[in-house]
C-alpha atoms as a PDB file:
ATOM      1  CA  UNK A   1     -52.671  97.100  69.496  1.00  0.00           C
ATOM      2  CA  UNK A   2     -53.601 100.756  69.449  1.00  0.00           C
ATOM      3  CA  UNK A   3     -50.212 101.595  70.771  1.00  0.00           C
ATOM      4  CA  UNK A   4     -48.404  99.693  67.547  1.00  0.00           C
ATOM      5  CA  UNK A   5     -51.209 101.752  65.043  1.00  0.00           C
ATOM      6  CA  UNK A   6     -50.011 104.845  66.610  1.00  0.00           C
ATOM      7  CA  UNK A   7     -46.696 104.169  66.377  1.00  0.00           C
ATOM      8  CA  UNK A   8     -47.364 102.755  62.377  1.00  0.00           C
ATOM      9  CA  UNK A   9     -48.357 106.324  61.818  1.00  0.00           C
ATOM     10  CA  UNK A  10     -46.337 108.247  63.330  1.00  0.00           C
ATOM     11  CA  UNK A  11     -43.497 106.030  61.058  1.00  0.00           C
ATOM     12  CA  UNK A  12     -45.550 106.787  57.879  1.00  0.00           C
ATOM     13  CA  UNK A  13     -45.508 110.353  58.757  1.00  0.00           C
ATOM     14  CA  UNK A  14     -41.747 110.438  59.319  1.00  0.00           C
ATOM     15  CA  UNK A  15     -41.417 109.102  56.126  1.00  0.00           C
ATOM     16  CA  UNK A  16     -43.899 110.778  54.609  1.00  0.00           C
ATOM     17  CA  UNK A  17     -41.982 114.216  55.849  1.00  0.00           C
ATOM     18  CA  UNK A  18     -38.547 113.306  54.850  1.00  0.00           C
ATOM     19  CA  UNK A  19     -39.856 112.440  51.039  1.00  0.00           C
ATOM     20  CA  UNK A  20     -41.196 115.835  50.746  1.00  0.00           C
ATOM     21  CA  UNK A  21     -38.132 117.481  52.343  1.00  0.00           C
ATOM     22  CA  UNK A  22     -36.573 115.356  49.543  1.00  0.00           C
ATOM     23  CA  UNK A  23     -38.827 116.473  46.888  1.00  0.00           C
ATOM     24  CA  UNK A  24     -38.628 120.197  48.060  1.00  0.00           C
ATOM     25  CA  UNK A  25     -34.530 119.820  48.153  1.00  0.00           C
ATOM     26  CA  UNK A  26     -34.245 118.244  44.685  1.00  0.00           C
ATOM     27  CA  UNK A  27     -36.745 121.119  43.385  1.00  0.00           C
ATOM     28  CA  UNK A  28     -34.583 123.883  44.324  1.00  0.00           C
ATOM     29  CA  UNK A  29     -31.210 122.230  43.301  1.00  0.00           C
ATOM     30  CA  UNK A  30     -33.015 121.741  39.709  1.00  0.00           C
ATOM     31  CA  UNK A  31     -32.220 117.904  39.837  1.00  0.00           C
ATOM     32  CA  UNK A  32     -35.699 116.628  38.870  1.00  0.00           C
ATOM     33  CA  UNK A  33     -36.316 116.219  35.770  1.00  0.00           C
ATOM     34  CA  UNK A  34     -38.961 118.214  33.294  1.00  0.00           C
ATOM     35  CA  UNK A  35     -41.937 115.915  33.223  1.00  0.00           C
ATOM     36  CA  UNK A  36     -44.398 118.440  32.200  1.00  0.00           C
ATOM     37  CA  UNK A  37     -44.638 116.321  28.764  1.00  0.00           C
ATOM     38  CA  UNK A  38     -46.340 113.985  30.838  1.00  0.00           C
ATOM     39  CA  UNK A  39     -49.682 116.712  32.012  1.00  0.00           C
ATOM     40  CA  UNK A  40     -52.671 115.982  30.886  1.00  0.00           C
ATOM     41  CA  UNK A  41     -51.832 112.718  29.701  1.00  0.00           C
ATOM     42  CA  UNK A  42     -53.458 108.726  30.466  1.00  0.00           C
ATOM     43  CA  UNK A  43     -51.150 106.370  32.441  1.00  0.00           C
ATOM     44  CA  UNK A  44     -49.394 104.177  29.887  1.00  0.00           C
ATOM     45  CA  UNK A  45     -51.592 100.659  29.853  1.00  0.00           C
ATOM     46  CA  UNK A  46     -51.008  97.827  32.505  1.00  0.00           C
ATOM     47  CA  UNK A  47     -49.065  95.257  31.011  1.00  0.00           C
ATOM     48  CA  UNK A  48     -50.271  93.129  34.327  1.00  0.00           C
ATOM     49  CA  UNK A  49     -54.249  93.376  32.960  1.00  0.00           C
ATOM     50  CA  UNK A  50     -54.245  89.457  32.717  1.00  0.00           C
ATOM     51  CA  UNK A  51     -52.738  89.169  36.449  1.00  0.00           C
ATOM     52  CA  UNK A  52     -55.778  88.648  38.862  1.00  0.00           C
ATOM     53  CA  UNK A  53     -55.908  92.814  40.926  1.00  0.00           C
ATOM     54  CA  UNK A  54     -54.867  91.046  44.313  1.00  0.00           C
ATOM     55  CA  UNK A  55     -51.818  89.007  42.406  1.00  0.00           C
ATOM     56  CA  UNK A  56     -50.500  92.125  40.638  1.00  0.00           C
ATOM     57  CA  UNK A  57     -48.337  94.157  43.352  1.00  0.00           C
ATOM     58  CA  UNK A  58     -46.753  90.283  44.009  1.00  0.00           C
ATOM     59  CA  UNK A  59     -45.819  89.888  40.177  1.00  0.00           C
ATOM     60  CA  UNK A  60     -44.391  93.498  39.825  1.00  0.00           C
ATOM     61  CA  UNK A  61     -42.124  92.942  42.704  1.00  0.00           C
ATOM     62  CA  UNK A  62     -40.864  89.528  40.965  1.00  0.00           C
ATOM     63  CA  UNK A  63     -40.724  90.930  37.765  1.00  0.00           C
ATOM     64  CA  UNK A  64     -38.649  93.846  38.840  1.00  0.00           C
ATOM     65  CA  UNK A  65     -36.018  91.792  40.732  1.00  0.00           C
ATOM     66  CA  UNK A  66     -35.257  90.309  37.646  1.00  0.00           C
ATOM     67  CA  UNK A  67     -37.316  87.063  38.417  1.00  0.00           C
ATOM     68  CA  UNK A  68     -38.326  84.990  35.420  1.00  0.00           C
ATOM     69  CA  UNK A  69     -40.946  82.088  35.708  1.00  0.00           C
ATOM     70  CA  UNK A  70     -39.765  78.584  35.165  1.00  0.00           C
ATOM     71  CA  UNK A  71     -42.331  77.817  32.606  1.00  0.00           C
ATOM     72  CA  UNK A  72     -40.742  80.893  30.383  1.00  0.00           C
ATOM     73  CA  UNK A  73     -37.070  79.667  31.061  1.00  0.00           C
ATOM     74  CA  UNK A  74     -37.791  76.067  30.101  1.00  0.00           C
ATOM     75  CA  UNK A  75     -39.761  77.311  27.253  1.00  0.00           C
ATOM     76  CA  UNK A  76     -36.792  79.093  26.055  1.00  0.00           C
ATOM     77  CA  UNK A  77     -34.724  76.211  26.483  1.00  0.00           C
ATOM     78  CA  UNK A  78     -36.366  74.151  24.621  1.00  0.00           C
ATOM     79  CA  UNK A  79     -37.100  76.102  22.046  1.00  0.00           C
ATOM     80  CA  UNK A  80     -32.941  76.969  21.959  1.00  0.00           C
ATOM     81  CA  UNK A  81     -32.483  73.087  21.348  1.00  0.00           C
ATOM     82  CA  UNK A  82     -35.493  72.742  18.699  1.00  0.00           C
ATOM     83  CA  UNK A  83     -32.953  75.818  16.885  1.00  0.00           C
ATOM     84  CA  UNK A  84     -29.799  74.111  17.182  1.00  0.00           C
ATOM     85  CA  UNK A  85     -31.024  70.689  16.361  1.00  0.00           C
ATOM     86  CA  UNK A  86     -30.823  70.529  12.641  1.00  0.00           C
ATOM     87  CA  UNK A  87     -27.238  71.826  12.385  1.00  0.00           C
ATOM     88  CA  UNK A  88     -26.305  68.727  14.916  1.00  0.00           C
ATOM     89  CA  UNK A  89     -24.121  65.965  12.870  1.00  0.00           C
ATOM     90  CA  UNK A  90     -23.502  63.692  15.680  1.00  0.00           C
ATOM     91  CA  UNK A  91     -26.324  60.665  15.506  1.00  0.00           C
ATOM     92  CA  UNK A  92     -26.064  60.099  19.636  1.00  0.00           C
ATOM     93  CA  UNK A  93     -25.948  63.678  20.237  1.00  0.00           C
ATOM     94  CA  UNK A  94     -29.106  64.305  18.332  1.00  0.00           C
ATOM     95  CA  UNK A  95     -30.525  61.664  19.742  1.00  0.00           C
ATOM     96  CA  UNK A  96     -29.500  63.229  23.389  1.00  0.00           C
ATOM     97  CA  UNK A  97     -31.043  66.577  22.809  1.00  0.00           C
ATOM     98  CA  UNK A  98     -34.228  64.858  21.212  1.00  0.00           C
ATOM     99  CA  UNK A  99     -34.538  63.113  24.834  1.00  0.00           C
ATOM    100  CA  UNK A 100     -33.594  66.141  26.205  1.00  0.00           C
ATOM    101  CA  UNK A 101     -35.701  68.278  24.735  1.00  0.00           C
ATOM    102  CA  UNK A 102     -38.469  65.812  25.438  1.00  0.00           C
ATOM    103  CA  UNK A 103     -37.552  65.563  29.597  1.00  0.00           C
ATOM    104  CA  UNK A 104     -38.024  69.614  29.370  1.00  0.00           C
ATOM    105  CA  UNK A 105     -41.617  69.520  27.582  1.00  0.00           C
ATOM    106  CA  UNK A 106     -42.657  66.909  30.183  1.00  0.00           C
ATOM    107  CA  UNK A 107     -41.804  69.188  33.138  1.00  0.00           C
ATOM    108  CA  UNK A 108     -43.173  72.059  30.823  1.00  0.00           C
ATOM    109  CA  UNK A 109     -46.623  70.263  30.520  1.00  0.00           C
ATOM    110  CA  UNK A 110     -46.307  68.856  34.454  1.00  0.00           C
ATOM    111  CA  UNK A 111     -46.222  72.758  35.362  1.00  0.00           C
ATOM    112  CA  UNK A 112     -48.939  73.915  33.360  1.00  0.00           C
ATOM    113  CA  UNK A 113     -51.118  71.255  34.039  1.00  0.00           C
ATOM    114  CA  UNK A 114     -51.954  70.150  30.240  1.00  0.00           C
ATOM    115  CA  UNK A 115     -50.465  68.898  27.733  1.00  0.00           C
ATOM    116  CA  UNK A 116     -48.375  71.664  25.624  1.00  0.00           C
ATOM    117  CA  UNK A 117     -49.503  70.309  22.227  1.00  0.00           C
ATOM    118  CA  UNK A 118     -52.393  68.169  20.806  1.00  0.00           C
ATOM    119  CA  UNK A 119     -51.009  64.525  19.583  1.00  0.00           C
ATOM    120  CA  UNK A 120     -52.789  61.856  18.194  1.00  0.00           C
ATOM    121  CA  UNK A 121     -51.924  59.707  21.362  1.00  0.00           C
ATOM    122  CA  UNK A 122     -53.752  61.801  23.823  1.00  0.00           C
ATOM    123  CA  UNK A 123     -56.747  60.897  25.264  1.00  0.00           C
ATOM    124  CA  UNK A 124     -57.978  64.671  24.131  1.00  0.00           C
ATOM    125  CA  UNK A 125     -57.084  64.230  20.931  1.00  0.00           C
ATOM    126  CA  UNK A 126     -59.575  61.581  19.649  1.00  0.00           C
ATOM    127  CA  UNK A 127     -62.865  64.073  20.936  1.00  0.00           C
ATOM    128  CA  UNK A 128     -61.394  66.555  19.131  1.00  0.00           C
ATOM    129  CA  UNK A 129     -61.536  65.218  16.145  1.00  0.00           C
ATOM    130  CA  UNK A 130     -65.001  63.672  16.461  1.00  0.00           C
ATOM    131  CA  UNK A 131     -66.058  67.194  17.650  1.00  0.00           C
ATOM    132  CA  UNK A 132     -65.129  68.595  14.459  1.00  0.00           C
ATOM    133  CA  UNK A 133     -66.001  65.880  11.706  1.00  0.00           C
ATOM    134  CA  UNK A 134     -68.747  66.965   9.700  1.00  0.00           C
ATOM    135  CA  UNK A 135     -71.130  63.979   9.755  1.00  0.00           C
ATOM    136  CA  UNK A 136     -71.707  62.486   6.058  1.00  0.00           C
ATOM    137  CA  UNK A 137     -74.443  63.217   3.992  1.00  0.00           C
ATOM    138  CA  UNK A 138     -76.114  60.685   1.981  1.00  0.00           C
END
């Protein structure tokens, strides 16, 4: 094991040498560009802050290959249907999106775990409303 640490830093050193060669080269060529705008100045905020610290690097890399969540793509969808649903003519294919767009909130709520709205047939629903009646004075 000591053999393979030695050998880890030896590899970060490498690398670490040829970056600054690289840094040093682009210097003197005048290729990097003037960020003294940037002295002095706070790091923009993290637009991660609501991304538990040990979840964050794992996020970044997904979000920068272009990765979108399911939840946000079927959230899109269905809010892409709910748009083009009133200018629908055809009776059966209204009546197809509606199911559609009902199969897609289904999986929505299945992947977040609740329910994605509060309707009067949930079992939530009716506590909710007791919760918040006012109780009648007499």
């Amino acid at each position: 094991m000591a053999a393979t640490t030695k050998t880890t830093i030896a590899m970060l050193s490498i690398i670490q040498t040829i970056a600054e060669r690289k840094i040093q080269q682009a210097m003197t060529e005048g290729t990097i560009p003037d960020l003294s705008h940037w002295q002095n100045k706070p790091l923009p905020p993290d637009d991660m802050a609501h991304v538990p610290e040990d979840l964050r690097m794992a996020y970044r890399l997904l979000k920068n290959s272009g990765y979108v969540p399911e939840e946000i793509t079927v959230q899109k969808e269905i809010t892409r249907l709910e748009q083009l649903l009133p200018s629908c003519t055809d009776e059966r294919e209204k009546i197809r999106q509606l199911r559609r767009i009902s199969c897609l909130k289904t999986k929505l709520e299945f992947r977040l775990g609740r329910p994605m709205e509060l309707g009067e047939e949930t079992p939530y629903y009716g506590r909710v409303v007791d919760r918040l009646c006012t109780p009648k004075k007499d």
